[in-house]
Protein backbone atom coordinates (compact mmCIF):
# COMPACT_ATOMS: atom_id res chain seq x y z
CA UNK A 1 109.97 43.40 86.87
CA UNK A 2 113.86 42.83 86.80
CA UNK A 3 115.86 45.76 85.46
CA UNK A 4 119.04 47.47 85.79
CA UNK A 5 119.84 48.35 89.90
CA UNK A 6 121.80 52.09 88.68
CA UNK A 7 118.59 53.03 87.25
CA UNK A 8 115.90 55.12 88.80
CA UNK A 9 112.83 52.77 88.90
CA UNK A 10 109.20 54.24 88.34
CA UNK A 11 105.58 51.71 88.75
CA UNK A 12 103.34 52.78 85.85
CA UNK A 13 100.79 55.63 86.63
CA UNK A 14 98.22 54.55 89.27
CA UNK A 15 100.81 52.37 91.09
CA UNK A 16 103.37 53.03 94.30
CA UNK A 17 106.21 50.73 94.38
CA UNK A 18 106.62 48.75 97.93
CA UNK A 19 109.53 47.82 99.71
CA UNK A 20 113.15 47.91 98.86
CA UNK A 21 114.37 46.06 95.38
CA UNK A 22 115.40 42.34 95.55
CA UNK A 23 118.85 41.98 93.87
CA UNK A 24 117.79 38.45 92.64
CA UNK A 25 116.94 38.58 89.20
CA UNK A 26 118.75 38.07 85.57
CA UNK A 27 118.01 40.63 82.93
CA UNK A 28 118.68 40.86 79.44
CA UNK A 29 120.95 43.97 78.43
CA UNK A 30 121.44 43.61 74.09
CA UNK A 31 123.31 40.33 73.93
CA UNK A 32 124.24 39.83 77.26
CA UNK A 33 122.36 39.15 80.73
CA UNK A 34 123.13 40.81 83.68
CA UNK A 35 122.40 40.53 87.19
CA UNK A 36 119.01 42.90 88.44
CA UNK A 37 116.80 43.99 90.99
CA UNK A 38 113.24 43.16 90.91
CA UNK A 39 110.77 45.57 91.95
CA UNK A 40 107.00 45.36 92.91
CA UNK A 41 104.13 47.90 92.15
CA UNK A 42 101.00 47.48 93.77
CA UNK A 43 97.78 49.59 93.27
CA UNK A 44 95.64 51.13 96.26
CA UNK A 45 92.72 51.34 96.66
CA UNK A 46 90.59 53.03 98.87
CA UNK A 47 87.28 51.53 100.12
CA UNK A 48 84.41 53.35 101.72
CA UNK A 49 83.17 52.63 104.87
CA UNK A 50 81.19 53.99 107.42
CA UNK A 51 82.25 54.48 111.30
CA UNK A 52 80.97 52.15 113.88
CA UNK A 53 77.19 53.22 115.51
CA UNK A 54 76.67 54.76 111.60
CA UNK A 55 75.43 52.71 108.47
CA UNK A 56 74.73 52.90 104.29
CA UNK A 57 75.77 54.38 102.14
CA UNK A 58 75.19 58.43 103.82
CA UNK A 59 76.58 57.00 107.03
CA UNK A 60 73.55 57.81 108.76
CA UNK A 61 73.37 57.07 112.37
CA UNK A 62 72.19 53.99 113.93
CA UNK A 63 68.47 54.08 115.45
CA UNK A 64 68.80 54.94 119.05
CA UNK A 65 71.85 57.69 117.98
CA UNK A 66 75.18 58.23 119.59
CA UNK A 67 74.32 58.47 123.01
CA UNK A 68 72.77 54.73 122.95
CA UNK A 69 73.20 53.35 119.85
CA UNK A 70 70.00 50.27 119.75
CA UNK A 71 69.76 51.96 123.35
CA UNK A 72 72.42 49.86 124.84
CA UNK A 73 70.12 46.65 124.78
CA UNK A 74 71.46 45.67 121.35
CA UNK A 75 73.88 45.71 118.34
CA UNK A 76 73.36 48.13 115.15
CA UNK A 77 74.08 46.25 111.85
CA UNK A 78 76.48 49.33 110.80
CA UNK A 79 78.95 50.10 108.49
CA UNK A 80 78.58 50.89 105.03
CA UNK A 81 77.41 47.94 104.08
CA UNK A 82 74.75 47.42 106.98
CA UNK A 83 70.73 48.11 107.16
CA UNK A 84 70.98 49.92 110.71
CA UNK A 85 69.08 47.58 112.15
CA UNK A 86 69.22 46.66 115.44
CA UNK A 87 69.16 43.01 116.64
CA UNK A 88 68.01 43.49 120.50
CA UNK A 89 69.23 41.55 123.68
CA UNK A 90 66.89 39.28 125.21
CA UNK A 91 64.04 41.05 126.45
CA UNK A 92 64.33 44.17 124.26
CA UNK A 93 62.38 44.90 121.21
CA UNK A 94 61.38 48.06 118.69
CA UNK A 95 63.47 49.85 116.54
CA UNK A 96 66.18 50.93 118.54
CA UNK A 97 65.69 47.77 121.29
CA UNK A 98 63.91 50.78 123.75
């Protein structure tokens, strides 16, 4: 948005403005245009997620826990959007690769 650089800009509720202002824009003031900054807004937003060695949506730990997570033979599918399953090396199998 380009407005007036002597005035105090706000982003609307929700938003955090980002950077410094861009004194590259034309505005219209009444009749006339003047020369402006341009700010930008952008909105965060926060997305969960669970620690490596934990999984779901509780975060619960991975089968073999946090001493050996798939018992060292393997890797957990963690995260918050993984099963916990493990997918064992070659040569390991069960649950937590054991």
């Amino acid at each position: 948005k380009c407005v007036n650089c002597t005035k105090k800009f706000r982003c609307t509720q929700g938003f955090q403005l980002q950077d410094t202002p861009r004194k590259s824009c034309v505005y219209r003031s009444g009749f006339s245009f003047s020369l402006g900054c341009s700010y930008t807004c952008a909105k965060k937003i926060q997305v969960p997620d669970c620690c490596p060695g934990f999984f779901g949506t509780l975060c619960e730990p991975c089968p073999g826990g946090l001493g050996g997570v798939c018992s060292g033979h393997g890797q957990c599918q963690d995260r918050f959007l993984g099963s916990g399953e493990c997918h064992c090396h070659e040569g390991f199998h069960g649950t937590a690769c054991e």
